[in-house]
C-alpha atoms as a PDB file:
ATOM      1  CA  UNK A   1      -2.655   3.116  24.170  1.00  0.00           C
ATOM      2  CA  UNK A   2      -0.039   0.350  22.681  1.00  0.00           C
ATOM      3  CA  UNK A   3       0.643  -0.607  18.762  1.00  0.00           C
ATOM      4  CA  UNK A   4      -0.581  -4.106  18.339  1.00  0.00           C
ATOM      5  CA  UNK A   5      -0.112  -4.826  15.073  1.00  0.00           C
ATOM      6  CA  UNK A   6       1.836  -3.422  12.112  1.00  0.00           C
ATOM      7  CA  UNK A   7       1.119  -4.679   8.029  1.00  0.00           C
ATOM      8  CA  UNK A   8       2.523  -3.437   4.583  1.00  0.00           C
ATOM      9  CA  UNK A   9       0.821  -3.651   1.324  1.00  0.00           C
ATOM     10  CA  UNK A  10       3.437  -3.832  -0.510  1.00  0.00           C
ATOM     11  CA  UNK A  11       1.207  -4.949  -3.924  1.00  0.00           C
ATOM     12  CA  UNK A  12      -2.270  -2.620  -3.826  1.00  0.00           C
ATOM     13  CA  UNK A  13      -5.260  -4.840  -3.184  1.00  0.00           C
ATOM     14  CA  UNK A  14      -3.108  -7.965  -2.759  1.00  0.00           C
ATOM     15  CA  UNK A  15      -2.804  -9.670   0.819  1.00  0.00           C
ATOM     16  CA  UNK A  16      -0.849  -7.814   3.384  1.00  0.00           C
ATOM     17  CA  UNK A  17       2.027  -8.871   5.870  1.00  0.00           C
ATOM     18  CA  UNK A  18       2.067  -8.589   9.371  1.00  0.00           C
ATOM     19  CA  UNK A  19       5.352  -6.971  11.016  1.00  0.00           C
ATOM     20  CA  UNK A  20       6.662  -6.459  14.240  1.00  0.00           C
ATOM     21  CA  UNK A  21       8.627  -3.570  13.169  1.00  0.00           C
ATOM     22  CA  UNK A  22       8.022  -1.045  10.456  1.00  0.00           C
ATOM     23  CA  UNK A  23      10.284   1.528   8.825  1.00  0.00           C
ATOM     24  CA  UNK A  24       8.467   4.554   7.525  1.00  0.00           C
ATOM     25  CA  UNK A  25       8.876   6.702   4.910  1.00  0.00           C
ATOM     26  CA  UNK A  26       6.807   9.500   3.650  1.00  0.00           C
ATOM     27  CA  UNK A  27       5.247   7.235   1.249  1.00  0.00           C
ATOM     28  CA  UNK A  28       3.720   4.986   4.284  1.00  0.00           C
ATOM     29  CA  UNK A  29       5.783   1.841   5.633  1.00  0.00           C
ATOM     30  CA  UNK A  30       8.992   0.899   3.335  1.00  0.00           C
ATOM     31  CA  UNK A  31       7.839  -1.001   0.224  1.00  0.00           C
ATOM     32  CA  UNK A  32       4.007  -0.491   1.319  1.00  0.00           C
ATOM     33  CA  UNK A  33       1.484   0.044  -2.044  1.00  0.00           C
ATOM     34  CA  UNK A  34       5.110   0.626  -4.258  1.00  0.00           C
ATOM     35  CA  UNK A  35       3.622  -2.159  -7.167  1.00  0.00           C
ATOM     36  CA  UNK A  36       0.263  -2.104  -8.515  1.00  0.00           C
ATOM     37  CA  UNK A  37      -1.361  -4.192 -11.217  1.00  0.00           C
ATOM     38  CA  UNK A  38      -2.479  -1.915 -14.182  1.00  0.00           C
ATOM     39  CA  UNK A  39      -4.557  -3.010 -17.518  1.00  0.00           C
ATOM     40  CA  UNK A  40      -2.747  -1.911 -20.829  1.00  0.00           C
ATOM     41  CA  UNK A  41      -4.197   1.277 -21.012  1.00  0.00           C
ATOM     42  CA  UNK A  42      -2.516   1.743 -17.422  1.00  0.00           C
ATOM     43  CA  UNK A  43      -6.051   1.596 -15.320  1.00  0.00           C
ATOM     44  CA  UNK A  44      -5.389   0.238 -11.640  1.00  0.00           C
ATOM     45  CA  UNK A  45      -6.909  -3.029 -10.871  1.00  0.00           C
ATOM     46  CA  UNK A  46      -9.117  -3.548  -7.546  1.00  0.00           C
ATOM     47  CA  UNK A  47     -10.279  -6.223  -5.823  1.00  0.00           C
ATOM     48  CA  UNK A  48     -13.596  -3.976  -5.946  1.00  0.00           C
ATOM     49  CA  UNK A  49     -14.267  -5.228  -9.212  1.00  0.00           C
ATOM     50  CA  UNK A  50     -11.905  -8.476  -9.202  1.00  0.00           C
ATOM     51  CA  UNK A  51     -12.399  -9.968  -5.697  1.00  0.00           C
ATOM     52  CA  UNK A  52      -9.864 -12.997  -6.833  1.00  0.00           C
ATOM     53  CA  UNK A  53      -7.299 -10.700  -6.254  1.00  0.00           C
ATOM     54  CA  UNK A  54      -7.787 -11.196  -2.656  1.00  0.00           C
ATOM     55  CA  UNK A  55      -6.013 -14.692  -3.211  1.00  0.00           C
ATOM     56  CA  UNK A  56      -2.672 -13.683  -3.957  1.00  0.00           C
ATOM     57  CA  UNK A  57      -0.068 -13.315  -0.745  1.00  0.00           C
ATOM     58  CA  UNK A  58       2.785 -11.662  -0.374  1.00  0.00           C
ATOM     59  CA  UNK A  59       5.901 -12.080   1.549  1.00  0.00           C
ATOM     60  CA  UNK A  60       9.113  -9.661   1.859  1.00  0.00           C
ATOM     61  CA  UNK A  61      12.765 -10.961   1.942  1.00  0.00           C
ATOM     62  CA  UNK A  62      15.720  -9.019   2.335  1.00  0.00           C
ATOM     63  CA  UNK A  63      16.168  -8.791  -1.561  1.00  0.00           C
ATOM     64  CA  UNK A  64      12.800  -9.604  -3.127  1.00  0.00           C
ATOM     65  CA  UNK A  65       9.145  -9.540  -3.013  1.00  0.00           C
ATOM     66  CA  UNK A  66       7.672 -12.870  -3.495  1.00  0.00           C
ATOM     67  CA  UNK A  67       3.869 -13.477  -4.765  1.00  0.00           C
ATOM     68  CA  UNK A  68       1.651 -16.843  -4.381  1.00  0.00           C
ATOM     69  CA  UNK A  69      -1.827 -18.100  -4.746  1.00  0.00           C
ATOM     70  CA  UNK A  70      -3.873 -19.467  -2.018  1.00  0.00           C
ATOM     71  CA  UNK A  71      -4.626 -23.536  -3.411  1.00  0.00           C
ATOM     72  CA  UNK A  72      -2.401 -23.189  -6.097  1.00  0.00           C
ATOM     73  CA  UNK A  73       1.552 -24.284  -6.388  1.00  0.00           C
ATOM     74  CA  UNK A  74       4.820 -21.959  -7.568  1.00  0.00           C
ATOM     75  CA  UNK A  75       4.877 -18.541  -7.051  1.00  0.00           C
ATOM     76  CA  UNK A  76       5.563 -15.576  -9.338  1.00  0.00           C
ATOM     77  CA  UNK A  77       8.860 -14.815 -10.667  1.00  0.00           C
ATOM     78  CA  UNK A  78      10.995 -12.885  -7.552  1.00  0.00           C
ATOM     79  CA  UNK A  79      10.243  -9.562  -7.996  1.00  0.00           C
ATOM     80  CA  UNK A  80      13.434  -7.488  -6.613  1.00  0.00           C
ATOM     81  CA  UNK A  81      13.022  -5.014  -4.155  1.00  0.00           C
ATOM     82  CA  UNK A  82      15.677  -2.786  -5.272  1.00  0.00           C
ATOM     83  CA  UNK A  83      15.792  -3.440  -9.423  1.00  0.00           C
ATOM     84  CA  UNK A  84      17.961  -1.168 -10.875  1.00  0.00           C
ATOM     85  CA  UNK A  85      16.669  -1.846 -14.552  1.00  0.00           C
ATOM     86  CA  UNK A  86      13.302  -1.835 -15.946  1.00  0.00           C
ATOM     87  CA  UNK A  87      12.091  -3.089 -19.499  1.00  0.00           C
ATOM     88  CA  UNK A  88      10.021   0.236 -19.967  1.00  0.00           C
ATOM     89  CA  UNK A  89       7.499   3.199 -18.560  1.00  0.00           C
ATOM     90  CA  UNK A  90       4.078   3.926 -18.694  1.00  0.00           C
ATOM     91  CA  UNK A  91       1.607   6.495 -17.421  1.00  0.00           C
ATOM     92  CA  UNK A  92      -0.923   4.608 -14.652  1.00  0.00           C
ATOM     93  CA  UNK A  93      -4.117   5.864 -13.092  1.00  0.00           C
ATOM     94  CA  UNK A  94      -5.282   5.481  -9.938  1.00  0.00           C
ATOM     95  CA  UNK A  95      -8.758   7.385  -9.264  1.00  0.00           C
ATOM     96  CA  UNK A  96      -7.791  10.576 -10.474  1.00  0.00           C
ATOM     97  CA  UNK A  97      -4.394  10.951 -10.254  1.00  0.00           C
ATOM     98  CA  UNK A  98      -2.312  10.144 -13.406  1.00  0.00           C
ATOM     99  CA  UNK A  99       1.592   9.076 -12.728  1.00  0.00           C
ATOM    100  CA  UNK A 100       4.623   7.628 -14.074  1.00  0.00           C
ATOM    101  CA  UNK A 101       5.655   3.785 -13.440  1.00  0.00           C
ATOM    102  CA  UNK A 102       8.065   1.449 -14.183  1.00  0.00           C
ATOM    103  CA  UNK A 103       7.022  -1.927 -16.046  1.00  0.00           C
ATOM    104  CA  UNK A 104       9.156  -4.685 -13.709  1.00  0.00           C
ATOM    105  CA  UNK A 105       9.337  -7.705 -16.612  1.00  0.00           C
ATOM    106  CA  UNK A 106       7.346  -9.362 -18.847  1.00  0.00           C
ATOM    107  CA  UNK A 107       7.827 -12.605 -17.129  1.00  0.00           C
ATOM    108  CA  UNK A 108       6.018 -11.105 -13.942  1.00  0.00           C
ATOM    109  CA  UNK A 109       2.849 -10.012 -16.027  1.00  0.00           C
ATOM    110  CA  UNK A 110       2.803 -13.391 -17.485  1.00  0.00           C
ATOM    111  CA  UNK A 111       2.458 -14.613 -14.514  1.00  0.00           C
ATOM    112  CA  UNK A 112      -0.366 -12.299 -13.065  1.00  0.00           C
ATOM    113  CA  UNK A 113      -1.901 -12.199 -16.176  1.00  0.00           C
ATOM    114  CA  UNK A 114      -2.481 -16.324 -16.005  1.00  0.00           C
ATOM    115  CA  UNK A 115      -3.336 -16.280 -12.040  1.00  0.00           C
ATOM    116  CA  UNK A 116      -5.767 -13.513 -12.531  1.00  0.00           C
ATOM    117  CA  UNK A 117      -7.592 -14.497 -15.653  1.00  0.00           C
ATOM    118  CA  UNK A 118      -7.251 -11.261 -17.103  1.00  0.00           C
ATOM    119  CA  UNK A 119      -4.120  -9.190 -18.809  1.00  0.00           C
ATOM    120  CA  UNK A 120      -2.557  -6.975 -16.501  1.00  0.00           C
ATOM    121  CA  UNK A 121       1.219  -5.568 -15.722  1.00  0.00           C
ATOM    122  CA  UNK A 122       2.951  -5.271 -12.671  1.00  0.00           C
ATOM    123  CA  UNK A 123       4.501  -1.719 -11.985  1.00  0.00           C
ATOM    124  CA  UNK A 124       6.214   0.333  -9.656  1.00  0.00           C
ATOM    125  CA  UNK A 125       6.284   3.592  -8.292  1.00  0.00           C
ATOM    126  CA  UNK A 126      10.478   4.795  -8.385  1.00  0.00           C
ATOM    127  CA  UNK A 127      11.343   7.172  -6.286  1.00  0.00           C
ATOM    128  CA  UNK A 128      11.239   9.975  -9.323  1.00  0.00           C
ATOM    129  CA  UNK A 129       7.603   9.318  -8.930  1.00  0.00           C
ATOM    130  CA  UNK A 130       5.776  12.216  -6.211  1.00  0.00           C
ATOM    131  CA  UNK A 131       2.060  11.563  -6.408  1.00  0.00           C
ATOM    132  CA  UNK A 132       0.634  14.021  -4.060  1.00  0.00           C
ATOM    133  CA  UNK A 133      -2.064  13.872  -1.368  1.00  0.00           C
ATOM    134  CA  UNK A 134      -5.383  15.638  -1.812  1.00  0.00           C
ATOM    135  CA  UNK A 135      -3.843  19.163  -1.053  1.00  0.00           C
ATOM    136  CA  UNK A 136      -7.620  19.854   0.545  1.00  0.00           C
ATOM    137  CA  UNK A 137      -6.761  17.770   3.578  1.00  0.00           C
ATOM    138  CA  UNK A 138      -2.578  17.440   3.726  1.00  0.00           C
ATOM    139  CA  UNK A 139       0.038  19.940   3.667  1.00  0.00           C
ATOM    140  CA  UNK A 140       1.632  20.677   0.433  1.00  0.00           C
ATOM    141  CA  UNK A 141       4.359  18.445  -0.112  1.00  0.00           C
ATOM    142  CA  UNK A 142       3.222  15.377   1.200  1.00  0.00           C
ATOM    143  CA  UNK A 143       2.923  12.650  -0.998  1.00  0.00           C
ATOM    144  CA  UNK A 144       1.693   8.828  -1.565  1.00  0.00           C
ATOM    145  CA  UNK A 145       2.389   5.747  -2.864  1.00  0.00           C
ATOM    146  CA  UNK A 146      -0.117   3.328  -5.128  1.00  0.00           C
ATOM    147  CA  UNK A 147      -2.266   3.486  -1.704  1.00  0.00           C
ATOM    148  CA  UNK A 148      -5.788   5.248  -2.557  1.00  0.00           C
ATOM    149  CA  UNK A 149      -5.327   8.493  -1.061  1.00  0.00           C
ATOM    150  CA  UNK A 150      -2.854   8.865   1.876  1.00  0.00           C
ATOM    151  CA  UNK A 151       0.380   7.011   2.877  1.00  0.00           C
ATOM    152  CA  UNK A 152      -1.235   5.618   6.527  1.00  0.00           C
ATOM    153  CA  UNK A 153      -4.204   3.918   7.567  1.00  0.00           C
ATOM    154  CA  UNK A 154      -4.440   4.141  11.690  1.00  0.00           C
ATOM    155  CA  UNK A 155      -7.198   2.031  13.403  1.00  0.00           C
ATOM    156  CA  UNK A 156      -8.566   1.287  16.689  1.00  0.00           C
ATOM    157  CA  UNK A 157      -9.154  -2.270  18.216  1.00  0.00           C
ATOM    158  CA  UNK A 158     -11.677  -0.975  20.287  1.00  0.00           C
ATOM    159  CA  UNK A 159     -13.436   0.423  17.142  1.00  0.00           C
ATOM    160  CA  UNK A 160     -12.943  -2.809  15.524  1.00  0.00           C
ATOM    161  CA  UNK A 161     -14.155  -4.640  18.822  1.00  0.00           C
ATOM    162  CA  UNK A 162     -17.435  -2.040  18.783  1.00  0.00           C
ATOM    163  CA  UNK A 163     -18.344  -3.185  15.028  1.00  0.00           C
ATOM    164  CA  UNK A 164     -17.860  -6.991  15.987  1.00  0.00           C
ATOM    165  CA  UNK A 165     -19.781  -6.553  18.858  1.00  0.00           C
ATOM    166  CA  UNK A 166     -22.882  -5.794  16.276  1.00  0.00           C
ATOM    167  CA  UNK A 167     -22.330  -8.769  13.877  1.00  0.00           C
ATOM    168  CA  UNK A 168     -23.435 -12.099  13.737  1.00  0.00           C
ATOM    169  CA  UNK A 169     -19.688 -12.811  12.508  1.00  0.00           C
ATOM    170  CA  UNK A 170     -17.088 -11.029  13.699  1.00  0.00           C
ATOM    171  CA  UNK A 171     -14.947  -8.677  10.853  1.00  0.00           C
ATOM    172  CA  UNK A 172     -11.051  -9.579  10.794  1.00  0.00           C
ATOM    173  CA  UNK A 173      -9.040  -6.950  11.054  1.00  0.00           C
ATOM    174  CA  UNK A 174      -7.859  -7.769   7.363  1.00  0.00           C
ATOM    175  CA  UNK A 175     -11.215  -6.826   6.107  1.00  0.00           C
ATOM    176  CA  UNK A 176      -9.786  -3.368   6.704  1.00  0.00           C
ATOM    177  CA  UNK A 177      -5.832  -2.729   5.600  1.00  0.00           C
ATOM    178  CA  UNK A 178      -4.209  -0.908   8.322  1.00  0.00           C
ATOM    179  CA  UNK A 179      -0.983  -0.319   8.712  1.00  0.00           C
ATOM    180  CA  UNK A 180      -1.137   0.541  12.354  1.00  0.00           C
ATOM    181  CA  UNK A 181      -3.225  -0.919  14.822  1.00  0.00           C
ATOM    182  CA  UNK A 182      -3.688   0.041  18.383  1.00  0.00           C
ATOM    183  CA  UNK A 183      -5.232  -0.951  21.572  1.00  0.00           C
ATOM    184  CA  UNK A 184      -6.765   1.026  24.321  1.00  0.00           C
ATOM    185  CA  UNK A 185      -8.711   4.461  24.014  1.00  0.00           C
ATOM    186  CA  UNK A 186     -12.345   4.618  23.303  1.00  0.00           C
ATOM    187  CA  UNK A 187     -14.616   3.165  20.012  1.00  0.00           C
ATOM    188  CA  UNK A 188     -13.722   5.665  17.147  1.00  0.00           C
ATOM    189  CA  UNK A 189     -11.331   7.982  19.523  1.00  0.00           C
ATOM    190  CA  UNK A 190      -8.721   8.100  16.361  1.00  0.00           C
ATOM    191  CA  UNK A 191     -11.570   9.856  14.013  1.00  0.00           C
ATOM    192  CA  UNK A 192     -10.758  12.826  16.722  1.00  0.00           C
ATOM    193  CA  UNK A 193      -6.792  12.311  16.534  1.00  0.00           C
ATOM    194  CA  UNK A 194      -4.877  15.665  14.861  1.00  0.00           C
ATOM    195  CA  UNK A 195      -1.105  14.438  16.208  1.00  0.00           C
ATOM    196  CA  UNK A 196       0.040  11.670  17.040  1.00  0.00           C
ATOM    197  CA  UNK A 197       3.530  10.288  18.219  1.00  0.00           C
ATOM    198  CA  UNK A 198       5.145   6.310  18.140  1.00  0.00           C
ATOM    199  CA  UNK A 199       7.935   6.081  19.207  1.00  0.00           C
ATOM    200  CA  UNK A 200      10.248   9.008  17.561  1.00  0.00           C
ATOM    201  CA  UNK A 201       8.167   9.677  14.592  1.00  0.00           C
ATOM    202  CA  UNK A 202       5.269  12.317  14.651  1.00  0.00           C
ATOM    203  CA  UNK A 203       1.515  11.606  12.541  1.00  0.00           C
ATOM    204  CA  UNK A 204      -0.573  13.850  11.326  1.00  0.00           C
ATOM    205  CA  UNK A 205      -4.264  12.899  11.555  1.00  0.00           C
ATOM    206  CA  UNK A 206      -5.767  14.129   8.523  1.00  0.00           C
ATOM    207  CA  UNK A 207      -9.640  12.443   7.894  1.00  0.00           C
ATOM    208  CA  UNK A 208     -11.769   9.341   8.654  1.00  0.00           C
ATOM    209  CA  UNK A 209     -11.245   6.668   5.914  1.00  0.00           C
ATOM    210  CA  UNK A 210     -14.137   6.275   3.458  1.00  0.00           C
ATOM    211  CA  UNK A 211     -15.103   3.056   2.970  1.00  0.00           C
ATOM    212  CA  UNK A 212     -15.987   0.639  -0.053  1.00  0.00           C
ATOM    213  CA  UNK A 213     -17.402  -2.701  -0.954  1.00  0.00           C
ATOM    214  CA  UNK A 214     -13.685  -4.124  -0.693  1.00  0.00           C
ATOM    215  CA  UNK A 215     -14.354  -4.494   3.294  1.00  0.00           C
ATOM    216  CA  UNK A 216     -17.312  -7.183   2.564  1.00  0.00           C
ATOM    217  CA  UNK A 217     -14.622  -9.231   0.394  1.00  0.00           C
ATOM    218  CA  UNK A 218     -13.215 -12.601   2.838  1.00  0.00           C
ATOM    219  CA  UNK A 219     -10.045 -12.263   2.350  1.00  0.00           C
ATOM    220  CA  UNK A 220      -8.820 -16.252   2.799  1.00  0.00           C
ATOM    221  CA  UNK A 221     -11.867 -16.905  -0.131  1.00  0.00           C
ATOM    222  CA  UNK A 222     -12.540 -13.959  -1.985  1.00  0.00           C
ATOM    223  CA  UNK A 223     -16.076 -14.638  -1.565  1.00  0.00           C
ATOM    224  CA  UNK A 224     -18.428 -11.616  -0.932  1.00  0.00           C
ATOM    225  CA  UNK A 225     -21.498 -10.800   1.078  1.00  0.00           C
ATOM    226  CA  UNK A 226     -23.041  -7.489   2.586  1.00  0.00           C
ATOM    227  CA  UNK A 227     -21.066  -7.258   5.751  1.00  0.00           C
ATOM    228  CA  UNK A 228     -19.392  -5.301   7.391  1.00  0.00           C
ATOM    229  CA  UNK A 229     -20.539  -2.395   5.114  1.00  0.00           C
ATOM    230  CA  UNK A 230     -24.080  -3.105   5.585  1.00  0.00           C
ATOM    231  CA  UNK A 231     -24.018  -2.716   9.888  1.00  0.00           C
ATOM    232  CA  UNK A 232     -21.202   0.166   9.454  1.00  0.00           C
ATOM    233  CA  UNK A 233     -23.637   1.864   7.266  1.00  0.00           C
ATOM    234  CA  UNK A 234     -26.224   1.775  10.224  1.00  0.00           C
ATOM    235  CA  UNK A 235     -24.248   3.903  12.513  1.00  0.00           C
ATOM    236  CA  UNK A 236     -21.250   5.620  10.679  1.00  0.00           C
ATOM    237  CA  UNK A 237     -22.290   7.357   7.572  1.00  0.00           C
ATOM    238  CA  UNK A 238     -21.822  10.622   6.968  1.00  0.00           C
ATOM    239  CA  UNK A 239     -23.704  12.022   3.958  1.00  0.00           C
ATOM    240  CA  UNK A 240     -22.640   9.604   1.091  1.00  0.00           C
ATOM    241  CA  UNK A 241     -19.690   7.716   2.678  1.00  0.00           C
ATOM    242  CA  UNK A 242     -19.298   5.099   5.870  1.00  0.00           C
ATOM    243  CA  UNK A 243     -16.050   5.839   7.576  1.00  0.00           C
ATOM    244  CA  UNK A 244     -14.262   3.461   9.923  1.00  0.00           C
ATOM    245  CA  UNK A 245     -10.087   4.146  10.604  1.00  0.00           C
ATOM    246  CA  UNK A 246      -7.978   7.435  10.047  1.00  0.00           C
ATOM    247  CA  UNK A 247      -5.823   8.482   7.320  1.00  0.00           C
ATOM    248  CA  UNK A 248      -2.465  10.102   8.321  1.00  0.00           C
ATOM    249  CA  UNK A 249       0.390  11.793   6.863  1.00  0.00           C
ATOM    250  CA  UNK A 250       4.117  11.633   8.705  1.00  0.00           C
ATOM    251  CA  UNK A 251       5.110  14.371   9.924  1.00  0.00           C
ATOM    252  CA  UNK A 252       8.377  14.136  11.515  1.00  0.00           C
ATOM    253  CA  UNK A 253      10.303  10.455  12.033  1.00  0.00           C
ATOM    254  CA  UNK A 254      13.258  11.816  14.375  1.00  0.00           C
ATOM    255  CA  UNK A 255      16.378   9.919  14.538  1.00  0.00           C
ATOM    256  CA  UNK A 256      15.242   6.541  13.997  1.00  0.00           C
ATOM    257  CA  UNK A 257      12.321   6.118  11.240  1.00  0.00           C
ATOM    258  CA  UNK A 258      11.095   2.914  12.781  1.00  0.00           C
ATOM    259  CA  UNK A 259       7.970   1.961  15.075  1.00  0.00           C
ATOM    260  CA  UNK A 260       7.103  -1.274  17.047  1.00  0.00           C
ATOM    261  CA  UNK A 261       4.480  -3.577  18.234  1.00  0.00           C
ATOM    262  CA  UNK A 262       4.397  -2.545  21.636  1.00  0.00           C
ATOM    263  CA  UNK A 263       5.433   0.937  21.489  1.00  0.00           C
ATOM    264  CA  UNK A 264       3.243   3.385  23.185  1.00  0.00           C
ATOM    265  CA  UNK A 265       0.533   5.700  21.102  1.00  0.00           C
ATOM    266  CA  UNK A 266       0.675   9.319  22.447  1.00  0.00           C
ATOM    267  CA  UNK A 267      -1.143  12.858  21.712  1.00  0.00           C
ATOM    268  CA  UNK A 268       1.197  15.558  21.044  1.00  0.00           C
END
């Protein structure tokens, strides 16, 4: 089994970017899910319930983050990667979990606020910041960034390939947010997988990933419809929830914290 594809998140349920490299951190990939869009009263904001979200991209330099909308000129203000000064705090919420962030500028919710339709502030997670994992399922310690509930999302092609092989119209992989994508193995081998190793750094497996109405949202349009959720439902629920993909937790990133398209997948 190979990785075939890499992505980061860097803004939660804003478009992700494909990378032939990734450096990890405990968090998940450098910079992934470290901003979220929060409503005054510091609520998260999802394209579950604002599927326009879907339209904004986002692209890494070395120094900034940079934010545009599909059909739609200018981008937001550059939004620095490693800002050293922040205009204020406030406690956030995402599900359950209650955390301090740090507002990046007014200027940057301006601009969200008009490409979104709705008033909303851009915030980050600083390093002070340890949300942790559900304790049930991770070892203590281990913590997340803005991400829903663990810091990696691991997912099989030929899982992927199994699903599209029951649709009408195939499922992009971006219907799903991974970060790490592999080929090889059989459909739905990774819902199995307790350790992992890429490269130098060791994963723990730690449960299928749950999934929500956010997979039947097309990603170039925002538009939504019934699939994939609807055929997934047929064939991989488990009591209340439909599970496609496998959330892990880093366990050990040895001398070099950095995987690769092409590096091999191994059990350990």
């Amino acid at each position: 089994m190979q990785v075939t594809q890499l992505y980061v998140y860097p803004i939660k349920s804003l478009g992700g970017i494909a990378l032939q490299e990734a450096r990890l951190t405990p968090r998940g990939i450098a910079f992934d899910r470290r901003w979220m869009l929060v409503d005054p009263e510091g609520q998260f904001f999802t394209q579950r319930k604002w599927p326009q979200m879907a339209l904004l991209q986002t692209e890494l330099t070395d120094e900034a983050l940079l934010v545009t909308k599909r059909g739609q000129a200018g981008q937001a203000p550059a939004i620095p990667l490693y800002q050293d000064y922040f205009p204020g705090f406030m406690q956030v919420r995402v599900w359950d979990d209650q955390c301090l962030a740090a507002r990046v500028s007014d200027l940057v919710d301006e601009w969200f606020s008009e490409a979104l339709g709705f008033a909303c502030h851009l915030v980050y997670m600083p390093d002070t910041t340890l949300r942790a994992t559900n304790p049930r399922y991770t070892d203590p310690g281990e913590i997340v960034g803005f991400a829903d509930g663990y810091p990696y999302l691991v997912l099989g092609q030929a899982s992927l390939d199994d699903l599209n092989s029951r649709l009408a119209e195939p499922a992009p992989i971006n219907r799903f947010r991974p970060n790490i994508v592999f080929s090889g193995g059989e459909p739905f081998a990774e819902d199995h997988w307790k350790r992992f190793r890429v490269g130098d750094a060791v994963f723990n497996g730690v449960k299928p990933c749950a999934r929500c109405v956010m997979t039947t949202i097309d990603q170039q349009t925002a538009s939504q419809g019934k699939e994939p959720l609807q055929t997934l439902s047929t064939y991989r629920r488990q009591g209340n929830d439909v599970y496609f993909g496998l959330n892990a937790c880093l366990r050990d990133a040895g001398a070099e914290a950095v995987i690769r398209v092409g590096e091999d997948v191994l059990m350990c």
